[in-house]
Protein backbone atom coordinates (compact mmCIF):
# COMPACT_ATOMS: atom_id res chain seq x y z
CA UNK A 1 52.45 95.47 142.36
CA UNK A 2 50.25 93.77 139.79
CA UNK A 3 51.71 90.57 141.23
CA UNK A 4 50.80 91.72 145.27
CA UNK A 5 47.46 93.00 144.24
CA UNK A 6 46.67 89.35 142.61
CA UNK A 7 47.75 87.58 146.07
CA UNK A 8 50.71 86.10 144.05
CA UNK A 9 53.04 87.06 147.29
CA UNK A 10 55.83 84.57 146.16
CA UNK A 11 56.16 85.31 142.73
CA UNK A 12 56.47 89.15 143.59
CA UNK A 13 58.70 88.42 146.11
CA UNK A 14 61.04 86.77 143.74
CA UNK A 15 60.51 89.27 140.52
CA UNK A 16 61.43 92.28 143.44
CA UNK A 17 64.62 90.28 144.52
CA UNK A 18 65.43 89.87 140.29
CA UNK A 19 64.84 93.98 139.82
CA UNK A 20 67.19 95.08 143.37
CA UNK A 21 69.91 92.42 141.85
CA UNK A 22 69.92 93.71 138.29
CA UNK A 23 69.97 97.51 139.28
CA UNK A 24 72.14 100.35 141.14
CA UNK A 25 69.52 103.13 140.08
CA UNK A 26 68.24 104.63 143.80
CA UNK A 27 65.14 105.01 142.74
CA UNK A 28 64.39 101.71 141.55
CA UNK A 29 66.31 100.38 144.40
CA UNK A 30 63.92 102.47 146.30
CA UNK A 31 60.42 101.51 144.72
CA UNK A 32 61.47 97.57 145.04
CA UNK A 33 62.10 98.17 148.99
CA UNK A 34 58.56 100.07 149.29
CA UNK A 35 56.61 97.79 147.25
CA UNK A 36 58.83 94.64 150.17
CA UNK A 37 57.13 96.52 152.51
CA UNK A 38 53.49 96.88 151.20
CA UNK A 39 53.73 93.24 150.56
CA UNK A 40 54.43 92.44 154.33
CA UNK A 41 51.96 95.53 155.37
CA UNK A 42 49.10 93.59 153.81
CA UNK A 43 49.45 90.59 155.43
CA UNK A 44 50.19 92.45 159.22
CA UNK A 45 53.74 92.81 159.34
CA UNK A 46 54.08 96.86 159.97
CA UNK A 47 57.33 96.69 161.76
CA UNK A 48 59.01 94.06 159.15
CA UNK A 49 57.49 96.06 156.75
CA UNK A 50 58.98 99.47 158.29
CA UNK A 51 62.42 98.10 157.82
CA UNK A 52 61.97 97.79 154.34
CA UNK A 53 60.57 101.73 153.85
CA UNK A 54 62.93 103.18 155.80
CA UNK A 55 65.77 101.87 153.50
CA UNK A 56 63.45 103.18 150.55
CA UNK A 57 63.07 106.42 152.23
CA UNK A 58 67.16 106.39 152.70
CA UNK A 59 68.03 105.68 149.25
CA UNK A 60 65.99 108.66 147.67
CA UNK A 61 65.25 111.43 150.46
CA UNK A 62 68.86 112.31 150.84
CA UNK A 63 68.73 113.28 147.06
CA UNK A 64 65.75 115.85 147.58
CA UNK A 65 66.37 119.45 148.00
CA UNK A 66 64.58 120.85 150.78
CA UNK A 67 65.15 124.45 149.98
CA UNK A 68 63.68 126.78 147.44
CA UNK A 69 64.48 125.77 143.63
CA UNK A 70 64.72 122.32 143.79
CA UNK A 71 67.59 121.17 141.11
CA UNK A 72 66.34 118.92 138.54
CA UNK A 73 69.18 116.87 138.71
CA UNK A 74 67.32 114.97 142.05
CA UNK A 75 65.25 114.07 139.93
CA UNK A 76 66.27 111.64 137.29
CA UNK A 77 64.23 110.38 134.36
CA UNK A 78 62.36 113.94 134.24
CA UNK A 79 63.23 114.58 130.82
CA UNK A 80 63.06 111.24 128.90
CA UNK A 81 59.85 110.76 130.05
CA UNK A 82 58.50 114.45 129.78
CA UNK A 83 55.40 113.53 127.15
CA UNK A 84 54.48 110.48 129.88
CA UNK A 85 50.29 110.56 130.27
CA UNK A 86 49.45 112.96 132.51
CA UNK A 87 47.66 111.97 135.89
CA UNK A 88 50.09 110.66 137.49
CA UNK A 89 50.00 106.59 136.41
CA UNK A 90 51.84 105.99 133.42
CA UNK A 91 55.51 106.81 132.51
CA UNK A 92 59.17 106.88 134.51
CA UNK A 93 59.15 107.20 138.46
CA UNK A 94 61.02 110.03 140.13
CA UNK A 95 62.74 110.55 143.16
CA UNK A 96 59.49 112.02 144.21
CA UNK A 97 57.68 109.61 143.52
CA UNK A 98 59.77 106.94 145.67
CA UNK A 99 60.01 109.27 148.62
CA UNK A 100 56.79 109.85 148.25
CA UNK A 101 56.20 106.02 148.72
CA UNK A 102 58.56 105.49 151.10
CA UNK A 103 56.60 108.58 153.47
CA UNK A 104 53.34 107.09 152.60
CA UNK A 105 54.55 103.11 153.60
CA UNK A 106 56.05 104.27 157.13
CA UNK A 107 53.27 106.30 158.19
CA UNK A 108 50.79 103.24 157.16
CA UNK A 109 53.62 101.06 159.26
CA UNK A 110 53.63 103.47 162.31
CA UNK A 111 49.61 103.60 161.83
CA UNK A 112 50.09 99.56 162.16
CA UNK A 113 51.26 99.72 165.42
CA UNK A 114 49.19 102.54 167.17
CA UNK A 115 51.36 105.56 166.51
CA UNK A 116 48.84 107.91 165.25
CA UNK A 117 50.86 110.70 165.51
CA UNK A 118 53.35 109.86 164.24
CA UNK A 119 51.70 108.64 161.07
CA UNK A 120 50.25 111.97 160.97
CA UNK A 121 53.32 113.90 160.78
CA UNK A 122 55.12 111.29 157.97
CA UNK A 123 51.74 112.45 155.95
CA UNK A 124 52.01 116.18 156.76
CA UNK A 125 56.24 115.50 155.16
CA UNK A 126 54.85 113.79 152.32
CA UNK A 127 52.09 116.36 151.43
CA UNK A 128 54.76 119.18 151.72
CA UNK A 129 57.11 117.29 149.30
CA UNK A 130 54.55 116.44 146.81
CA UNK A 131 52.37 120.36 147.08
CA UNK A 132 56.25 121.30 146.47
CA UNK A 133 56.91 119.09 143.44
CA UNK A 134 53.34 119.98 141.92
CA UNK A 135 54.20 123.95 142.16
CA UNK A 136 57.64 124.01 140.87
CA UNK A 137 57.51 123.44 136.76
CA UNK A 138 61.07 122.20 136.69
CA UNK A 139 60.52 119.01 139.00
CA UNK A 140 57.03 118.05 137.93
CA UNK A 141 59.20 114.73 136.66
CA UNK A 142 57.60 112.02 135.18
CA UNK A 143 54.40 111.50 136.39
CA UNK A 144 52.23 114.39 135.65
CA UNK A 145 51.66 117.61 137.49
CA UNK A 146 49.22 116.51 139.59
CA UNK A 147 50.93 113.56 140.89
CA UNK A 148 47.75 111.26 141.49
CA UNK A 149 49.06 107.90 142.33
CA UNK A 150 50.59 109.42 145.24
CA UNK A 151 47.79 112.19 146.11
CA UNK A 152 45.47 108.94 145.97
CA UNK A 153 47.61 106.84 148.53
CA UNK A 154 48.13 109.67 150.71
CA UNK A 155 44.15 110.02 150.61
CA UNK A 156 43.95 106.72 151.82
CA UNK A 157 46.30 106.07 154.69
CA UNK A 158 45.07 109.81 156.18
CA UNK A 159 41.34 107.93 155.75
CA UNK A 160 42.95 105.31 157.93
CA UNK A 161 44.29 107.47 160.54
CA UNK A 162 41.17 108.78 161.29
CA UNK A 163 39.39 105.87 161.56
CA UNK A 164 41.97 104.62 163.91
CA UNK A 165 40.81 107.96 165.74
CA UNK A 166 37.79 107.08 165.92
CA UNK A 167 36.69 109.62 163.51
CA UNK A 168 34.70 109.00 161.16
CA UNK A 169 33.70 112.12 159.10
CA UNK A 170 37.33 112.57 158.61
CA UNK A 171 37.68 109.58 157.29
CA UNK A 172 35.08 110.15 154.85
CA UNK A 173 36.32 113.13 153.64
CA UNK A 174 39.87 111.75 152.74
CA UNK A 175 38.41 108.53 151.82
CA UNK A 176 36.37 110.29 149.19
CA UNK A 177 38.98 112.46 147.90
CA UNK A 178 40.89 109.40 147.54
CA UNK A 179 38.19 108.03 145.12
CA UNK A 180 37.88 111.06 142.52
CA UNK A 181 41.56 111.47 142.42
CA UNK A 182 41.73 107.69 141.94
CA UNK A 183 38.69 107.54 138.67
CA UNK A 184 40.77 110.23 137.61
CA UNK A 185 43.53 107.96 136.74
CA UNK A 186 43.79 104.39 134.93
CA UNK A 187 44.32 101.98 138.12
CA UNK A 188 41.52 99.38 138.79
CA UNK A 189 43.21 98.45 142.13
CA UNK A 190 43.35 102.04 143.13
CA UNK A 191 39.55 102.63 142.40
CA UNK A 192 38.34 99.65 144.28
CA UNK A 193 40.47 100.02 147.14
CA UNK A 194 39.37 103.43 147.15
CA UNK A 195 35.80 102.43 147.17
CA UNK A 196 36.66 100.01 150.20
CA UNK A 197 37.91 102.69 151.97
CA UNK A 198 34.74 104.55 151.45
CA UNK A 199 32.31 102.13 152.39
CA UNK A 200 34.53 101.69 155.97
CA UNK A 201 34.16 105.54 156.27
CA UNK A 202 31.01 105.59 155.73
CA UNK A 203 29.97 102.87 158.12
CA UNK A 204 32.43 104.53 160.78
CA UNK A 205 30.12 107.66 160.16
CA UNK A 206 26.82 105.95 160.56
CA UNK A 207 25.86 105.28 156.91
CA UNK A 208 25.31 101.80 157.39
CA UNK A 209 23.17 101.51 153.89
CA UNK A 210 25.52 103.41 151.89
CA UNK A 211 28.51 101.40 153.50
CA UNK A 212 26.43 97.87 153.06
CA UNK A 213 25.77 98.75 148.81
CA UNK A 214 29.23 99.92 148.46
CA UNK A 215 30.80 96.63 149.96
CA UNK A 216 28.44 94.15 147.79
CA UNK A 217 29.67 96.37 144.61
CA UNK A 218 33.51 95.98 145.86
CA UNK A 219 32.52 92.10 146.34
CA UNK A 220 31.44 91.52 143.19
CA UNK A 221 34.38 94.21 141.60
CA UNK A 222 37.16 91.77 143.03
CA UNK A 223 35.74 88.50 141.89
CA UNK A 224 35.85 90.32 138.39
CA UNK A 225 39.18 91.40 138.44
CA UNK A 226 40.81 88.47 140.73
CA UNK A 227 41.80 90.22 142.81
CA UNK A 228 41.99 88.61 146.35
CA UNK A 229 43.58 90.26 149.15
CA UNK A 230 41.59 93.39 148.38
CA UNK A 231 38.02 90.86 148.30
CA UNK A 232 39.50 89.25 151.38
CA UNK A 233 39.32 92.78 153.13
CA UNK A 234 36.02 93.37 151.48
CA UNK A 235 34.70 90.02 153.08
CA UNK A 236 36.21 91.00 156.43
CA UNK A 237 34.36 94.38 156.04
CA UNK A 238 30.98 92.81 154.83
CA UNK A 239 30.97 90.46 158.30
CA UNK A 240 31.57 93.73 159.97
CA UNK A 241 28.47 94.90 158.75
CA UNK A 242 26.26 92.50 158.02
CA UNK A 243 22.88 92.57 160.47
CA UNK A 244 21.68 88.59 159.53
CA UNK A 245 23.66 85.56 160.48
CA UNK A 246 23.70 84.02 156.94
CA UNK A 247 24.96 87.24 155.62
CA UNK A 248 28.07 87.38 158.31
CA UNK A 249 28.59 83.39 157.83
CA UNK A 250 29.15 83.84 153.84
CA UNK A 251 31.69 86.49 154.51
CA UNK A 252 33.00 84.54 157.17
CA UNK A 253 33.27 81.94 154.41
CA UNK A 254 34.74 84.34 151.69
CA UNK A 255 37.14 85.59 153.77
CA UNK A 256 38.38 82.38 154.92
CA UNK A 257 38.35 80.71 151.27
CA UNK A 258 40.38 83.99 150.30
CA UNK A 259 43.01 83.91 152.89
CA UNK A 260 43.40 79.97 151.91
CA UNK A 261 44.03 81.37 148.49
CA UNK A 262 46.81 84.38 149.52
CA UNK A 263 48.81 81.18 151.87
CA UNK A 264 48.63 78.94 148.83
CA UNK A 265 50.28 81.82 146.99
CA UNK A 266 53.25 82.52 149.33
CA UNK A 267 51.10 85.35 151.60
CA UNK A 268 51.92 84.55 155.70
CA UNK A 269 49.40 86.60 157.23
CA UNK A 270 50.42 87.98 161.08
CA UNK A 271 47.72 86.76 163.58
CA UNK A 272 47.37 88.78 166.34
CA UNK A 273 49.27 88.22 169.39
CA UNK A 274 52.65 87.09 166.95
């Protein structure tokens, strides 16, 4: 992911093909075929990408218990990794945490491609299976109790459902809960996209100002931290909002000078109409 999040497409394409050869562990097997399909998500490709999730949701959802008591033994890695850092970022992934990912990735694929409701009812199965996890001592697994990584990426694709709704309150609301789960935990990329998703909530809900200050921040955070896809959504944002023409050309210009970057770097982004 630290690969993706750079714009280095290519070279995570290649370090994901290394992991799925040198590994028969489902989970793994599972993460490497979400993290396939976030990659092609990013750049437009929701119903490539939706191939890739559904074989991460096959490899690890069969394994779940969906009855009371769930047995620890779906859940590998629980007890090596039981003094991991709490909050949900550091230590072993779990079953849980891969079906969790695999949930999250297909409802951001159907989301892609207009199905709304559906996306809303992969959320609703992911929320039960984490709320589930989170109650039950015995399967809190590896990555804390509170399970933030995913609680913050469930925050954000429910942020994007409602703005595809046209609702953009909603949006807020889950777009801000996705930010203090996310400062909560020790992911730059999760903060800032977090942020993004805030200031496109906000301007969805008529807080222009408080959407225009949050995107120069975000600006300014991914130049820092080189990280360009997420500054190349940023600049697409900023020429959303931006009221004077020389404002809108220079994010016209960042965007463009970012998406040169991602191609250089092995990222094919979908145009519309492919």
């Amino acid at each position: 992911m630290a690969l993706g999040g750079a714009g280095h497409y290519a070279a995570a394409r290649t370090e994901l093909r290394r992991l799925s050869a040198a590994t028969n562990d489902p989970v793994l097997l599972s993460l490497a075929a979400s993290t396939q399909g976030s990659l092609l998500r990013q750049l437009g490709w929701h119903e490539c990408a939706a191939t890739y999730d559904g074989r991460a949701a096959a490899l690890v959802l069969p394994g779940i218990s969906t009855g009371p008591g769930v047995p620890e033994r779906a859940y590998p890695g629980a007890a090596a990794a039981a003094t991991a850092p709490a909050g949900g970022y550091g230590g072993r992934p779990d079953r849980i945490d891969a079906a969790a990912d695999a949930l999250i990735g297909l409802a951001a694929d159907a989301l892609g491609v207009g199905r709304t409701s559906l996306a809303t009812r992969l959320l609703d199965r992911c929320t039960a299976l984490i709320e589930r996890a989170v109650a039950d001592p015995g399967v809190r697994g590896t990555r804390g109790p509170e399970r933030l990584r995913a609680r913050v990426r469930l925050h954000w694709v429910r942020a994007e459902t409602a703005l595809a709704e046209g609702c953009g309150r909603p949006a807020l609301v889950e777009a801000e809960a996705a930010l203090a789960l996310a400062e909560q935990g020790g992911s730059v990329r999760h903060r800032i996209k977090s942020r993004l998703l805030v200031a496109a909530a906000a301007s969805a809900a008529g807080e222009l100002d408080r959407a225009v200050a949050l995107a120069d921040r975000i600006d300014e955070e991914c130049r820092s931290t080189a990280l360009v896809p997420l500054r190349w959504a940023c600049a697409m944002l900023r020429g959303g909002l931006a009221a004077a023409p020389g404002d809108r050309d220079m994010a016209t210009s960042d965007a463009a000078a970012c998406r040169a970057v991602i191609s250089r770097r092995g990222g094919r982004f979908r145009d519309v109409g492919w």
